[in-house]
Protein backbone atom coordinates (compact mmCIF):
# COMPACT_ATOMS: atom_id res chain seq x y z
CA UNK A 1 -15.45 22.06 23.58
CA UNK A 2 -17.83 24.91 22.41
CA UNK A 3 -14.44 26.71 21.89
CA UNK A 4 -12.92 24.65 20.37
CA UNK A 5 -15.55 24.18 17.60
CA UNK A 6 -16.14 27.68 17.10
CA UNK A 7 -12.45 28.01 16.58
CA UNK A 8 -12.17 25.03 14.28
CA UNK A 9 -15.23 27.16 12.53
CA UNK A 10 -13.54 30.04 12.47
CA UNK A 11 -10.41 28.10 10.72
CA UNK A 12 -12.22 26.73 8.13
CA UNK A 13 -13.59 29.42 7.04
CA UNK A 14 -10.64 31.38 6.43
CA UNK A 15 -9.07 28.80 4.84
CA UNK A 16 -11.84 27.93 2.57
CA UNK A 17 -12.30 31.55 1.42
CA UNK A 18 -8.69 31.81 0.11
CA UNK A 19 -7.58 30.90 -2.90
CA UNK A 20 -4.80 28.38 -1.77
CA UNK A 21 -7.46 25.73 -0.99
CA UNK A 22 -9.13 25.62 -4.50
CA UNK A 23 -5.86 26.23 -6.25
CA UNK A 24 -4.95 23.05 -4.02
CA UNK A 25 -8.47 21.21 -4.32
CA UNK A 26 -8.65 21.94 -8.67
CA UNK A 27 -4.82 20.80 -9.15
CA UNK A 28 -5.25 17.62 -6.94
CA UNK A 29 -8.23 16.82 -8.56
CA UNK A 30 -7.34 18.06 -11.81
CA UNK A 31 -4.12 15.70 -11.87
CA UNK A 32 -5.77 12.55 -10.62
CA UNK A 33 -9.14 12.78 -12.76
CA UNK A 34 -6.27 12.30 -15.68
CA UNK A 35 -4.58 9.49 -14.24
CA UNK A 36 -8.10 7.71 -13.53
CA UNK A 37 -9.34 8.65 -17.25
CA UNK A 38 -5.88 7.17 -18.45
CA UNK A 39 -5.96 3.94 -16.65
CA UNK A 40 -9.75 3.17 -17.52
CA UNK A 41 -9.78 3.80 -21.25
CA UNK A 42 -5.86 2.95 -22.30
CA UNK A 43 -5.29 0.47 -19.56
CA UNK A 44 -8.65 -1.33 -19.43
CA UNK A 45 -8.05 -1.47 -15.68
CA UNK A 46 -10.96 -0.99 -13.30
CA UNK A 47 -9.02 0.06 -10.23
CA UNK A 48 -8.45 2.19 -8.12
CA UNK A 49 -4.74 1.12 -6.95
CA UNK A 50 -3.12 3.66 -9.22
CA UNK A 51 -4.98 6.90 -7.98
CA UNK A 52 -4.33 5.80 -4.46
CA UNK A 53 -0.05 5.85 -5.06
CA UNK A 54 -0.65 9.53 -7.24
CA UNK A 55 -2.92 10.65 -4.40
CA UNK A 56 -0.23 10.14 -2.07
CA UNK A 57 2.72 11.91 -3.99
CA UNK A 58 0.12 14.46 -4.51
CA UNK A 59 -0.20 15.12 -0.74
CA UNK A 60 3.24 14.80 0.02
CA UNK A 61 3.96 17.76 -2.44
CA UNK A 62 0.25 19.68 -1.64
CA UNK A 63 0.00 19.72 1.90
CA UNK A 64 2.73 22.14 2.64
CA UNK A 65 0.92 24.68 0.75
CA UNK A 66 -2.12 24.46 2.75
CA UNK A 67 -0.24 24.27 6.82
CA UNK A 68 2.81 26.54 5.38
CA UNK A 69 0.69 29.78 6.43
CA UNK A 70 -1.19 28.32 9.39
CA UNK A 71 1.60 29.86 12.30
CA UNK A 72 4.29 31.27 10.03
CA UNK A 73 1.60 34.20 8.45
CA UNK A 74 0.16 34.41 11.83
CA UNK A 75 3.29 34.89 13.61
CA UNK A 76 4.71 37.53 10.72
CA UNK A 77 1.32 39.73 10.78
CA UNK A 78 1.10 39.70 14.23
CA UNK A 79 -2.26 38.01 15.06
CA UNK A 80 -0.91 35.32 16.48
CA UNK A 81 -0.35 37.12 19.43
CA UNK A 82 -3.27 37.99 20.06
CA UNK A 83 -4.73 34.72 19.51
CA UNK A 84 -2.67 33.73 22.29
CA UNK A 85 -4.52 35.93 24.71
CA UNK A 86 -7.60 34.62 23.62
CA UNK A 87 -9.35 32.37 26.61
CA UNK A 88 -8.37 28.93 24.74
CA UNK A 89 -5.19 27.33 25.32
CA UNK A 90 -2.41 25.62 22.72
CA UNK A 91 -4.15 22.77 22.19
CA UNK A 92 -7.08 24.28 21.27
CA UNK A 93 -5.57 26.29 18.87
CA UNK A 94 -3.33 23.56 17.27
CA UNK A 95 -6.54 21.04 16.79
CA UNK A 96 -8.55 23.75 15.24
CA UNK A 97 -5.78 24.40 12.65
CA UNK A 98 -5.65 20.41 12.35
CA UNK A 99 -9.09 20.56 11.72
CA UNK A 100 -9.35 22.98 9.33
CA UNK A 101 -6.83 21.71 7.38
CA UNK A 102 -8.00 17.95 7.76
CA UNK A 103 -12.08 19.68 6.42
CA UNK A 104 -9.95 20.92 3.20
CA UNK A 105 -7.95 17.31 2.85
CA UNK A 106 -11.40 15.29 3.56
CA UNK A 107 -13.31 17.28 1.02
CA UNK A 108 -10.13 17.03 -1.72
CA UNK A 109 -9.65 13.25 -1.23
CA UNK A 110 -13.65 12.50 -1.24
CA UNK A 111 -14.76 14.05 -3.97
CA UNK A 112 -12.29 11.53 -5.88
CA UNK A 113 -14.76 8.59 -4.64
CA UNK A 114 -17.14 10.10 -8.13
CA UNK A 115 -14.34 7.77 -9.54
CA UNK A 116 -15.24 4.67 -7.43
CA UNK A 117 -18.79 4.97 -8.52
CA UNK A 118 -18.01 5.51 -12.29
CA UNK A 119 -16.01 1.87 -11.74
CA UNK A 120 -19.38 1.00 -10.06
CA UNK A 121 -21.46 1.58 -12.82
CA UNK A 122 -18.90 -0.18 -15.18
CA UNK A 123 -18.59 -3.42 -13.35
CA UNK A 124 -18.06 -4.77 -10.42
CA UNK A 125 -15.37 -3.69 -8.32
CA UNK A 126 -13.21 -4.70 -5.46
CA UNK A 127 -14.60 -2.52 -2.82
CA UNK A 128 -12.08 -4.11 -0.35
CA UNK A 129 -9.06 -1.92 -1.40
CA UNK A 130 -10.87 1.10 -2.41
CA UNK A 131 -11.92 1.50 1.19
CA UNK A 132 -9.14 0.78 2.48
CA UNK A 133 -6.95 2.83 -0.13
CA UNK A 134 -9.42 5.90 1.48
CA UNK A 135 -8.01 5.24 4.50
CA UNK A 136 -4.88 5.37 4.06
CA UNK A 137 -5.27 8.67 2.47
CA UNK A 138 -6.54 10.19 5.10
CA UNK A 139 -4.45 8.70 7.63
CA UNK A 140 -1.46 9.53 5.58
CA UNK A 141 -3.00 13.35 5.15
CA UNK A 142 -3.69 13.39 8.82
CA UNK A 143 -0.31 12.78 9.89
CA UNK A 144 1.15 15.03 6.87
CA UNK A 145 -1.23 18.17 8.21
CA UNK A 146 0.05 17.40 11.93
CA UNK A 147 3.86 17.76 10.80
CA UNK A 148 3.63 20.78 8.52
CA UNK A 149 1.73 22.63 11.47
CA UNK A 150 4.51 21.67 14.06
CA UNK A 151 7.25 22.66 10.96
CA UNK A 152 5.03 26.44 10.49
CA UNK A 153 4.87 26.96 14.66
CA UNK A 154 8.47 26.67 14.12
CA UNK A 155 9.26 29.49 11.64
CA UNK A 156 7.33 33.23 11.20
CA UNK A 157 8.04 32.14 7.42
CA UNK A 158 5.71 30.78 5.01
CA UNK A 159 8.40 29.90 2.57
CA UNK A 160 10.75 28.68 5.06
CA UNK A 161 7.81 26.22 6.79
CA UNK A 162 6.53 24.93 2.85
CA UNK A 163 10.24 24.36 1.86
CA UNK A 164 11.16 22.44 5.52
CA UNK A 165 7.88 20.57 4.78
CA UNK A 166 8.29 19.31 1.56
CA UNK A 167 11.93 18.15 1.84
CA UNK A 168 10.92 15.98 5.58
CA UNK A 169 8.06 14.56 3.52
CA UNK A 170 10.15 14.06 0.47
CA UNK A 171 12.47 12.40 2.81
CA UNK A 172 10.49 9.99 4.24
CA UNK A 173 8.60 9.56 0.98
CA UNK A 174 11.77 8.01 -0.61
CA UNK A 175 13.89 6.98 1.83
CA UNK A 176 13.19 3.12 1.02
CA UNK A 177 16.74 3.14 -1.34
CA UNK A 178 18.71 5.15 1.60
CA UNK A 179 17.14 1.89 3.78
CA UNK A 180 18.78 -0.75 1.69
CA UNK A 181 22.24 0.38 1.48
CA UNK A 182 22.51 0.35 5.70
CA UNK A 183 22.84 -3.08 7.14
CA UNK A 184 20.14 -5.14 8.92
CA UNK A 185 18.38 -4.31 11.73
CA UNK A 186 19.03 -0.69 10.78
CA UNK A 187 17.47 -1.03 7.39
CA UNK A 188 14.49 -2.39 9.00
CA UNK A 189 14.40 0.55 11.73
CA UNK A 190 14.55 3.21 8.61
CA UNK A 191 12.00 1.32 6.33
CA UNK A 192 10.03 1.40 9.26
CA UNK A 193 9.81 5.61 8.74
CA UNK A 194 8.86 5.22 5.42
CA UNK A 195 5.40 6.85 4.62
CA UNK A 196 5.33 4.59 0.64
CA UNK A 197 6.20 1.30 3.04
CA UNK A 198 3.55 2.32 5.24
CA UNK A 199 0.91 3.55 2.91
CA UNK A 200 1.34 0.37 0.58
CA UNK A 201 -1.00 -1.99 2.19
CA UNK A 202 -3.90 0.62 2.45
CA UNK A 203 -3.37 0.89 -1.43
CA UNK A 204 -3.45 -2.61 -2.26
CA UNK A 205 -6.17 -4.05 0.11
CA UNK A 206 -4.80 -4.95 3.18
CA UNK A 207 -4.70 -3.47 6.50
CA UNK A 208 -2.48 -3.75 9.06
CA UNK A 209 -2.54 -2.37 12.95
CA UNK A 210 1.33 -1.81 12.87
CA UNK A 211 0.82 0.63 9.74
CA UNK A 212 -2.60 2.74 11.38
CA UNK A 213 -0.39 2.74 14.85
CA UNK A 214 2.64 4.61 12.92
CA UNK A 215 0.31 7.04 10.69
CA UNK A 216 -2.07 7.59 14.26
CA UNK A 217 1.36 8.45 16.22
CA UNK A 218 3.01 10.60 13.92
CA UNK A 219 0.11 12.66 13.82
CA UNK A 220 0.09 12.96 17.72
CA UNK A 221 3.43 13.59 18.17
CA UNK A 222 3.11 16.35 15.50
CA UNK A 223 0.48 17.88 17.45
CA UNK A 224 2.24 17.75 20.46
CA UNK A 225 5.13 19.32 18.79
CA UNK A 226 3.18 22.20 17.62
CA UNK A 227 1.63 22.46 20.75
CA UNK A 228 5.45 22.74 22.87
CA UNK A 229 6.72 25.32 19.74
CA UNK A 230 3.59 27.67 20.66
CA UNK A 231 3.70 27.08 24.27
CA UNK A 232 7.69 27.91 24.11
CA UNK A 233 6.64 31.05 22.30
C-alpha cells in the first residue's frame, strides 16, 4: 500500500507539472464559467442542470488528452520498461495512473462547485441535483480515465491512444439515435451503453443503482483491461 501511494505520488506530480493538465484544467473551466455566466444573467435560471450536460461533453472530448500519454509516451521513451522491473506489480501501476489522473479530474470538476455557492448566495437552490449532478461527473470521469488508460496500454502512440479514445467515447456519447433505428430488445441492450442515458439522472436529480453499477463496472473492467495489456507486454 506504501507503494502504491508513493507511486500514485509520484504520478501526480508529473502530471501536474506539465502543461497538459492546466491547458486541460483553464479550457474546462474556461468553457463552463461561460455557460454558467450565460444561463444566470440571460436565462434567469439558477441551476446547475446545464453545466452538468457541458461538463460531460467536456470530459468526453478532455480526458483523452490527459490518459493519451500515460502508457503510449512511456512505452515510446522507453521508461516503461523499466517501470516494469520496479518491485510493484500491474495493478499497482495501473491504479496509480488512475489516480493521478482521477487527482487532475477531481480538482477540474470541484473547483466548478464556486458556481454552486454563487447560486447560494443568490437564492436558494436545489441542492438535491447539484450533488448528485457531482456525482455523476465523477463517476462518468472515473470510468472515462479507466478506458483511455486501457486504450494508451494498448498503443506506444500518443496520437493513436487520444484519437481511439475520443471516437469510443464519442461513440457511446451519441449512440442513443444508432439505438432507435434497431428493433426492441436490442435498442434497449444499446441504450443501455449509452454514457448521456446513463449520466441523465445524475444531472437532473435522481439517482439510480442500475446507472452507478454501469459507470462503477466500466471503470473496473477498464482497469482490468489495462492491467492484461501491460501484463501481456
Amino acid at each position: 500500500m506504501r507503494a502504491l501511494a508513493a507511486l500514485a505520488g509520484k504520478e501526480a506530480r508529473t502530471l501536474f507539472v506539465s502543461p497538459i493538465a492546466y491547458a486541460v484544467i483553464a479550457v474546462f473551466l474556461l468553457l463552463s464559467g461561460y455557460t454558467f455566466v450565460v444561463t444566470l444573467a440571460v436565462g434567469k435560471q439558477a441551476t446547475l442542470v446545464h453545466i452538468f450536460f457541458q461538463a460531460a461533453v467536456q470530459l468526453v472530448l478532455l480526458v483523452p488528452l490527459i490518459t493519451m500519454r500515460q502508457f503510449a509516451e512511456e512505452r515510446r521513451t522507453g521508461t516503461l520498461e523499466l517501470l516494469l522491473t520496479a518491485p510493484v506489480g500491474e495493478a499497482a501501476i495501473v491504479l496509480a495512473k488512475f489516480a493521478a489522473c482521477m487527482a487532475v479530474l477531481l480538482v477540474m470538476i470541484g473547483l466548478t462547485f464556486a458556481y454552486a455557492v454563487v447560486l447560494a448566495a443568490l437564492g436558494d437552490p436545489d441542492w438535491g441535483p447539484v450533488y448528485t449532478g457531482y456525482l455523476g461527473l465523477a463517476m462518468l470521469g472515473a470510468a472515462l480515465v479507466a478506458v483511455g488508460l486501457a486504450v494508451s496500454a494498448l498503443t506506444g502512440n500518443q496520437i493513436v491512444a487520444a484519437v481511439v479514445s475520443l471516437g469510443l467515447f464519442g461513440l457511446l456519447w451519441g449512440i442513443d439515435p444508432l439505438a432507435a433505428l434497431l428493433p426492441h430488445p436490442a435498442d434497449d441492450w444499446l441504450i443501455g451503453l449509452s454514457l448521456l442515458a446513463r449520466f441523465t439522472p445524475f444531472a437532473v436529480g435522481a439517482f439510480y443503482t442500475s446507472d452507478f453499477g454501469f459507470f462503477l463496472t466500466v471503470t473496473l473492467l477498464g482497469l482490468f483491461l489495462a492491467m492484461r495489456a501491460l501484463a501481456r507486454r
